[in-house]
N, C-alpha and C. Protein backbone atom coordinates (compact mmCIF):
# COMPACT_ATOMS: atom_id res chain seq x y z
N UNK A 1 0.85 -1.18 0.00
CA UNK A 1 0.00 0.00 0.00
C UNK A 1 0.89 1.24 0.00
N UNK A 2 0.70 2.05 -0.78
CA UNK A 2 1.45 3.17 -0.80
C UNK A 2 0.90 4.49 0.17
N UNK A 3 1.71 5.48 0.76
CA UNK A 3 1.68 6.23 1.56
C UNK A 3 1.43 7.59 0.99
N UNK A 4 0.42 8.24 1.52
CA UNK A 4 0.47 9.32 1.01
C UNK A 4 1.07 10.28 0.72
N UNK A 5 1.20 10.97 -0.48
CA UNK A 5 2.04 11.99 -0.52
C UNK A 5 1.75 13.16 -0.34
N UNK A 6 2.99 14.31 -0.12
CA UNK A 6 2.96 15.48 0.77
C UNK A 6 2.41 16.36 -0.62
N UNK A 7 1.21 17.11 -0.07
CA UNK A 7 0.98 18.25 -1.79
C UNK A 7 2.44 18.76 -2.27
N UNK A 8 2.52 19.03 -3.49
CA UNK A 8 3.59 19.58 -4.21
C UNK A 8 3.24 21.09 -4.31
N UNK A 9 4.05 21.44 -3.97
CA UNK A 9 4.09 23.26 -3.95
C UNK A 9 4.03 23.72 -5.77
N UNK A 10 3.27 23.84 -6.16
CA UNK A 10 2.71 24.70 -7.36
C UNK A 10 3.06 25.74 -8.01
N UNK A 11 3.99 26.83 -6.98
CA UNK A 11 4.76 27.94 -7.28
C UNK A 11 5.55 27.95 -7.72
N UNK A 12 6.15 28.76 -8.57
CA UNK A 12 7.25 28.52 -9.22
C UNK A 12 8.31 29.11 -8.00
N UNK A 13 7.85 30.28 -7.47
CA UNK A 13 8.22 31.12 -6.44
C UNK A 13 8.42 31.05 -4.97
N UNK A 14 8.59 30.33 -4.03
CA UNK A 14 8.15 29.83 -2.85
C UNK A 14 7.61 31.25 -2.39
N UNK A 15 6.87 31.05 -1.54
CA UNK A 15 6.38 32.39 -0.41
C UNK A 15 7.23 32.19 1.15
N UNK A 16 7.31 33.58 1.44
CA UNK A 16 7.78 33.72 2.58
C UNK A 16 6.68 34.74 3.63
N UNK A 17 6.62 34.25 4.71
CA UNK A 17 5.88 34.94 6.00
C UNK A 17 6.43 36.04 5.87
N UNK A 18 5.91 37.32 6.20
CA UNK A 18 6.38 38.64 6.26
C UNK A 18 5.94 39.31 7.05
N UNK A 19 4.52 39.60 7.11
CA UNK A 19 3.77 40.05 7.86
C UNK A 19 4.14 42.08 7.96
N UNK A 20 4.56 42.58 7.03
CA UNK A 20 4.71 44.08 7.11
C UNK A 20 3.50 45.10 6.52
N UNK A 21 3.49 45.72 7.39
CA UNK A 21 2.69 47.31 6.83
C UNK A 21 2.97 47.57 5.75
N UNK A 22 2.22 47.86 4.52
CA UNK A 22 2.22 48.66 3.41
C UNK A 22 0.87 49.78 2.89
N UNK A 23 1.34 50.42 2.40
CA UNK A 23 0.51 51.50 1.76
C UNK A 23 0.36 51.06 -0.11
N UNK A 24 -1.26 51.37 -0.15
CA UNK A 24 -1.00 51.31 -1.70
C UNK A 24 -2.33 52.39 -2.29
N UNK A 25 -2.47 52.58 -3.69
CA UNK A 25 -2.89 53.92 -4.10
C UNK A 25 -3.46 52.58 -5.36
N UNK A 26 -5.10 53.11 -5.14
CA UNK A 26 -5.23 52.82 -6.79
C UNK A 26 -5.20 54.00 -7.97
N UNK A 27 -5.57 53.66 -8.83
CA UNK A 27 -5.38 54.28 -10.08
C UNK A 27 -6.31 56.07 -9.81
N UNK A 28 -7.52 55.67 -9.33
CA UNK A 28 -8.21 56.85 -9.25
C UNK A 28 -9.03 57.01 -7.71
N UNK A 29 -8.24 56.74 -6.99
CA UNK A 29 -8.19 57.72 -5.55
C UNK A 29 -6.78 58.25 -5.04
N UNK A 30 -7.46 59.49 -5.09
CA UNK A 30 -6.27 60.24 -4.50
C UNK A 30 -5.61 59.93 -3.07
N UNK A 31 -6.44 59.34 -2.16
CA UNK A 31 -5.51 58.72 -1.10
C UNK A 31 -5.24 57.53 -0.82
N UNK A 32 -4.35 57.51 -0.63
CA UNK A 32 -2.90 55.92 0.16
C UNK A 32 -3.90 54.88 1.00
N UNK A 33 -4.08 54.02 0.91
CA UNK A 33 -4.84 53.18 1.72
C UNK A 33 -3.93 52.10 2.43
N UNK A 34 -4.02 52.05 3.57
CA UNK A 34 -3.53 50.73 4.29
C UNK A 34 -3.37 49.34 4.56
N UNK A 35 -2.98 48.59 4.40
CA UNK A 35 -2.80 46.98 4.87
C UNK A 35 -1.58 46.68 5.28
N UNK A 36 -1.74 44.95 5.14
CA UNK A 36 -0.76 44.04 5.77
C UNK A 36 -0.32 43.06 4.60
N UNK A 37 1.26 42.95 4.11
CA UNK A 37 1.85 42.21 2.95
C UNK A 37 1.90 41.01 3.99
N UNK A 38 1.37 39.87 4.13
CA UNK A 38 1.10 38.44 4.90
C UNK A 38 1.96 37.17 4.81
N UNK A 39 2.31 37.51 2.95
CA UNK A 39 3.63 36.61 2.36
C UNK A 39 3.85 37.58 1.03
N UNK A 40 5.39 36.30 0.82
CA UNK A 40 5.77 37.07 -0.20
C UNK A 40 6.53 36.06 -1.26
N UNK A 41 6.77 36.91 -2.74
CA UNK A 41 7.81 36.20 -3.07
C UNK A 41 8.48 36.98 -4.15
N UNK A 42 9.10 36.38 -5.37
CA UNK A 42 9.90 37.74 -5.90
C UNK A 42 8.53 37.64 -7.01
N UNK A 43 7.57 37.00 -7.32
CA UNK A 43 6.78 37.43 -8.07
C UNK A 43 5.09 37.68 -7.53
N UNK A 44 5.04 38.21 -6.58
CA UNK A 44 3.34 38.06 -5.93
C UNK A 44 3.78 38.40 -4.20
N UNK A 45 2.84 38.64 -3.96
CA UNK A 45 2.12 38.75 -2.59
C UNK A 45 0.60 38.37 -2.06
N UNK A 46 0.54 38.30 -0.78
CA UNK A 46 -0.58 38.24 -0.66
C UNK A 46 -0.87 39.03 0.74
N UNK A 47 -2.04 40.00 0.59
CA UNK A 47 -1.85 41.01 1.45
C UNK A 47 -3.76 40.96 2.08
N UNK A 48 -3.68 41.60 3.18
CA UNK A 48 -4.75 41.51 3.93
C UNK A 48 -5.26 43.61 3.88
N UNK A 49 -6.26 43.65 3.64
CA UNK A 49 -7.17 44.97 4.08
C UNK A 49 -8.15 45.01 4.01
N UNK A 50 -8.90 46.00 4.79
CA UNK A 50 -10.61 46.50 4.69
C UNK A 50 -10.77 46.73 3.85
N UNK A 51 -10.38 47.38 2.80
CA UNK A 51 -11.20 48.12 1.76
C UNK A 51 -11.76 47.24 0.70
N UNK A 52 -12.64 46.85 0.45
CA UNK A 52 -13.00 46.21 -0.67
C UNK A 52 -12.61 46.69 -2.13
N UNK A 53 -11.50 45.65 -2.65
CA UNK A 53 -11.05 46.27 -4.28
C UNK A 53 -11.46 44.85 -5.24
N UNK A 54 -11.94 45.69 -6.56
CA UNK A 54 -12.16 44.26 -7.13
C UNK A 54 -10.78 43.46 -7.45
N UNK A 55 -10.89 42.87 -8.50
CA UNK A 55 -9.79 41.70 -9.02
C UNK A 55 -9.56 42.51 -10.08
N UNK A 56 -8.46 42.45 -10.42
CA UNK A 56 -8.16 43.36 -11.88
C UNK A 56 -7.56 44.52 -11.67
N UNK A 57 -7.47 44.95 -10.55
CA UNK A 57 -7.77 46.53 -10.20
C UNK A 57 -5.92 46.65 -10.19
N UNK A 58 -5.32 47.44 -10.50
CA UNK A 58 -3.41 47.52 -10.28
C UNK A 58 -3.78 48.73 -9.43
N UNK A 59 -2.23 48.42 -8.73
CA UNK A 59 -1.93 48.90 -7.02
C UNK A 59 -0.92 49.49 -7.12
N UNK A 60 -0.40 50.72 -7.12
CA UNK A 60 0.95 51.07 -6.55
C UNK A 60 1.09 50.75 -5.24
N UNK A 61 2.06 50.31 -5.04
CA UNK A 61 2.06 49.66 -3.50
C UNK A 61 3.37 49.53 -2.93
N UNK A 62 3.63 50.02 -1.46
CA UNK A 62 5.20 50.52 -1.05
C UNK A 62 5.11 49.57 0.32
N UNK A 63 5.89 48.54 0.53
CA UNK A 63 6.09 47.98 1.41
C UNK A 63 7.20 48.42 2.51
N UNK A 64 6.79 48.37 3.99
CA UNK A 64 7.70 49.09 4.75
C UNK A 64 8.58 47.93 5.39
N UNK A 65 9.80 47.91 5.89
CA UNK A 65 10.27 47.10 6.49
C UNK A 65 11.39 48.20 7.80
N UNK A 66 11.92 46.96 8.57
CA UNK A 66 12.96 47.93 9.12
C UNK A 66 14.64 47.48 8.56
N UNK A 67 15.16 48.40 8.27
CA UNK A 67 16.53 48.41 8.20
C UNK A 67 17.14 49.14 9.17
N UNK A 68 18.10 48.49 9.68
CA UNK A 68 18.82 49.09 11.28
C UNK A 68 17.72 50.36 12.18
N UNK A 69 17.79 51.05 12.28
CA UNK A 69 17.26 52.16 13.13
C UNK A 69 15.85 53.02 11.82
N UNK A 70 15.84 53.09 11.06
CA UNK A 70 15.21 53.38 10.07
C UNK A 70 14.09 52.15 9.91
N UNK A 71 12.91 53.33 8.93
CA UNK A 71 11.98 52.30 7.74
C UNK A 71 12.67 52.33 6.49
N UNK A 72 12.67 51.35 5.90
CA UNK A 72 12.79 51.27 4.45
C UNK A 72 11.69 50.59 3.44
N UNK A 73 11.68 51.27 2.35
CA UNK A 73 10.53 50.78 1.41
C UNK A 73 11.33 50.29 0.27
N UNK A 74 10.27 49.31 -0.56
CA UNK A 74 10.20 49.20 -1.79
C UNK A 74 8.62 49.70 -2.32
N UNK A 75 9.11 49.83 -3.46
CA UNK A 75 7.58 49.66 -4.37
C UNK A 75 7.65 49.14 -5.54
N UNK A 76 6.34 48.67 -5.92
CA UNK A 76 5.86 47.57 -7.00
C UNK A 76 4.50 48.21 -7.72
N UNK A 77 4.51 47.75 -8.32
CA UNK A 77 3.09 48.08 -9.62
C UNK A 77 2.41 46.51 -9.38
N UNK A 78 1.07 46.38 -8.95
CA UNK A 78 1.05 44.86 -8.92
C UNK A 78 -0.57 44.55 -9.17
N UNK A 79 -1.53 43.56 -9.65
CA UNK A 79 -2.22 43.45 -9.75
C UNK A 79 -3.25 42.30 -8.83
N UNK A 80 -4.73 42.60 -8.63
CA UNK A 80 -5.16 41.75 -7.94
C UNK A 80 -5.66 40.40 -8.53
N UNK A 81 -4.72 39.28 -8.23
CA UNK A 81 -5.60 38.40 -9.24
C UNK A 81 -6.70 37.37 -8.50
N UNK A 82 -6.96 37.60 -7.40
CA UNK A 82 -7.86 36.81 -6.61
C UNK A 82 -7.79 37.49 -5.76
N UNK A 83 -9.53 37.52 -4.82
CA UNK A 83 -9.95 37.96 -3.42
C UNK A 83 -10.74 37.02 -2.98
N UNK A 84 -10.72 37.17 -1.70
CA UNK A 84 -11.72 36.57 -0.59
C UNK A 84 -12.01 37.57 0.63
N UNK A 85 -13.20 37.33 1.23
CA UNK A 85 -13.46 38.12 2.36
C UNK A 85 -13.02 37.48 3.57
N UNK A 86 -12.33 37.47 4.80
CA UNK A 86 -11.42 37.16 5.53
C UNK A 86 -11.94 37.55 6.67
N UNK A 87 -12.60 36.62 7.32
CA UNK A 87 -13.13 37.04 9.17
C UNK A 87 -12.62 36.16 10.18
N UNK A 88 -11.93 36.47 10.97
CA UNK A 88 -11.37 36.68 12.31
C UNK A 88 -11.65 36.91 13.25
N UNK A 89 -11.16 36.74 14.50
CA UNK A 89 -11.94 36.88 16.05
C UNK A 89 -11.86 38.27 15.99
N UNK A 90 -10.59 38.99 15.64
CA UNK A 90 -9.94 40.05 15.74
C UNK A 90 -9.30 40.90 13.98
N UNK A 91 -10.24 40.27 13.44
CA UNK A 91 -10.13 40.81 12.17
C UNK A 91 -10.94 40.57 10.90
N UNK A 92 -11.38 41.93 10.45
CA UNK A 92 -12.47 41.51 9.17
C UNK A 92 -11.96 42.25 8.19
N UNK A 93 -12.03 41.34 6.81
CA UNK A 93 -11.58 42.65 5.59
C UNK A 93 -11.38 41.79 4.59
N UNK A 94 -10.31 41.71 3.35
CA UNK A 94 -10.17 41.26 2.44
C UNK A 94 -8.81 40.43 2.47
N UNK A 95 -8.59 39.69 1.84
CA UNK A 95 -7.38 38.55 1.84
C UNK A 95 -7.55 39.19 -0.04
N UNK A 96 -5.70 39.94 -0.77
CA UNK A 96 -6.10 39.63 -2.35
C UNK A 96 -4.30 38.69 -2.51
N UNK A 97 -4.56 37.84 -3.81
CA UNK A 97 -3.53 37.88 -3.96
C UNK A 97 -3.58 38.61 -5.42
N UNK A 98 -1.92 39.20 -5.03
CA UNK A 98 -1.54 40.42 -6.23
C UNK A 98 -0.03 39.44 -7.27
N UNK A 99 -0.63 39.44 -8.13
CA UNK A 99 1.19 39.58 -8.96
C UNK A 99 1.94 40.89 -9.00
N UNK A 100 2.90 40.90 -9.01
CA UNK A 100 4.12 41.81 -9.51
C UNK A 100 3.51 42.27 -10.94
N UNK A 101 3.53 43.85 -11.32
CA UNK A 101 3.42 43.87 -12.80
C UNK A 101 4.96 44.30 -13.02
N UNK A 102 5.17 45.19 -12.70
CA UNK A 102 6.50 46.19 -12.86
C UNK A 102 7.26 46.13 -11.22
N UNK A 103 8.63 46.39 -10.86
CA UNK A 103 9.29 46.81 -9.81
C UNK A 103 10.66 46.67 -10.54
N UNK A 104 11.20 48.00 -10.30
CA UNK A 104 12.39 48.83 -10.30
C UNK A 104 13.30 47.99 -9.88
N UNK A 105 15.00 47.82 -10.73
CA UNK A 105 15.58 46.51 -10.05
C UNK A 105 16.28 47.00 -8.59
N UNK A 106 16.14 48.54 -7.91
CA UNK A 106 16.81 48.64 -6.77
C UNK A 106 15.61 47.84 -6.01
N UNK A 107 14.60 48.13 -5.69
CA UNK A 107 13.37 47.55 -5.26
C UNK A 107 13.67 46.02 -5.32
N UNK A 108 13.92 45.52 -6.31
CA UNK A 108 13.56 44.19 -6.97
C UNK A 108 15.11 43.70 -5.82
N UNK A 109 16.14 44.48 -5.68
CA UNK A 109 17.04 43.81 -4.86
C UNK A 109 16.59 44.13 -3.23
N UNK A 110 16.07 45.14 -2.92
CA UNK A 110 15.40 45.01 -1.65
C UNK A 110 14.64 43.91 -1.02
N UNK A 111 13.59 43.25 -2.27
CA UNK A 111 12.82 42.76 -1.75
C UNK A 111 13.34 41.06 -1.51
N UNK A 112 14.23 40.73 -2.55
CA UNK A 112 15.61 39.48 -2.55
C UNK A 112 15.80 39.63 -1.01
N UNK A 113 16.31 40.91 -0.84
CA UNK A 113 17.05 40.73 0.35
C UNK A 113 16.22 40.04 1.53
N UNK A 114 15.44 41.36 1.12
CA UNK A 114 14.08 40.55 2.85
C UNK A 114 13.61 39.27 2.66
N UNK A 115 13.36 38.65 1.28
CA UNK A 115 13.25 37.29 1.49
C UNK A 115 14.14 35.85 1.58
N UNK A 116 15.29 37.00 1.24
CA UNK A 116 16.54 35.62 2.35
C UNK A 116 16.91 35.94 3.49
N UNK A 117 16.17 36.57 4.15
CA UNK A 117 16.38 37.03 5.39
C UNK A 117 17.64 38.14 5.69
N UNK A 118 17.86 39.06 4.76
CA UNK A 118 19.29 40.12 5.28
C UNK A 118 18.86 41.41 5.80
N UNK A 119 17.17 41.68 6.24
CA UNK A 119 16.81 42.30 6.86
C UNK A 119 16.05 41.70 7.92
N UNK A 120 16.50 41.88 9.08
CA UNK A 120 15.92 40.79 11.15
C UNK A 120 15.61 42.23 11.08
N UNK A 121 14.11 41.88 11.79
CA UNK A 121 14.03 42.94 12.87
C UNK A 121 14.77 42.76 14.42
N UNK A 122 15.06 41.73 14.10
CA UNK A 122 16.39 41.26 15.57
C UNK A 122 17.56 42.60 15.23
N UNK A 123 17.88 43.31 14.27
CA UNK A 123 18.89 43.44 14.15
C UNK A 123 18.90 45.17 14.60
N UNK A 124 17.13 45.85 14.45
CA UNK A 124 16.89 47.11 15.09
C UNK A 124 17.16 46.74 16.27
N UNK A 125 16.78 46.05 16.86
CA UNK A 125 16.05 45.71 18.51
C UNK A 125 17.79 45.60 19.14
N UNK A 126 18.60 44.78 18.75
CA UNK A 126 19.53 44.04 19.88
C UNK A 126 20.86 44.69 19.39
N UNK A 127 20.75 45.40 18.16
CA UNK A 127 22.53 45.44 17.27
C UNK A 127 22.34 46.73 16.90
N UNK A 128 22.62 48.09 18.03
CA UNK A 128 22.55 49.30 17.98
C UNK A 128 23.40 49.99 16.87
């Protein structure tokens, strides 16, 4: 009898936990709206907010992280290609996942970095 096997990861991209604050702007509102980037990878995210956006909709979108004593950002051009509505004990709003359309290759090496880990927030906190 054979043993089950473990699902095969589908991505070309693996995702990484992130869990950072970002700001993003659609096309025709003039103000910055808030969420949470949840994972990541060098081609997609998947990010959590209130605001209801459809699918389709492209995002300028600036992810914050910490580098030593500072915030640092990237930003991306990215699109929504799937939503769900997302309820929680302690949280209600939208789950989208976005692809990458466009990001700048300084950006594009920022975001490498944070996903091999060369930005700890261990490294604000303990390594003055």
């Amino acid at each position: 009898m054979k043993k089950p096997s473990a699902p095969r990861e589908r991505r070309k991209s693996p995702r990484l936990t992130i869990d950072l604050p970002l700001e993003y702007r659609l096309s025709h509102a003039p103000r910055p709206h808030g969420g949470i980037a949840v994972n990541a990878s060098e081609v997609g995210l998947l990010i959590r907010s209130i605001r209801d956006v459809p699918v389709g909709t492209k995002l300028n979108v600036a992810i914050l992280f910490p580098k030593g004593f500072e915030l640092a950002n990237f930003k991306l051009l990215a699109e929504i290609i799937w939503k769900d509505e997302h309820w929680e004990e302690n949280w209600q709003g939208y789950r989208y996942g976005v692809k990458i359309i466009k990001i700048f290759e300084d950006d594009r090496l920022k975001l490498k970095q944070l996903l091999s880990g060369q930005f700890h927030l261990e490294e604000v906190l303990f390594n003055p």
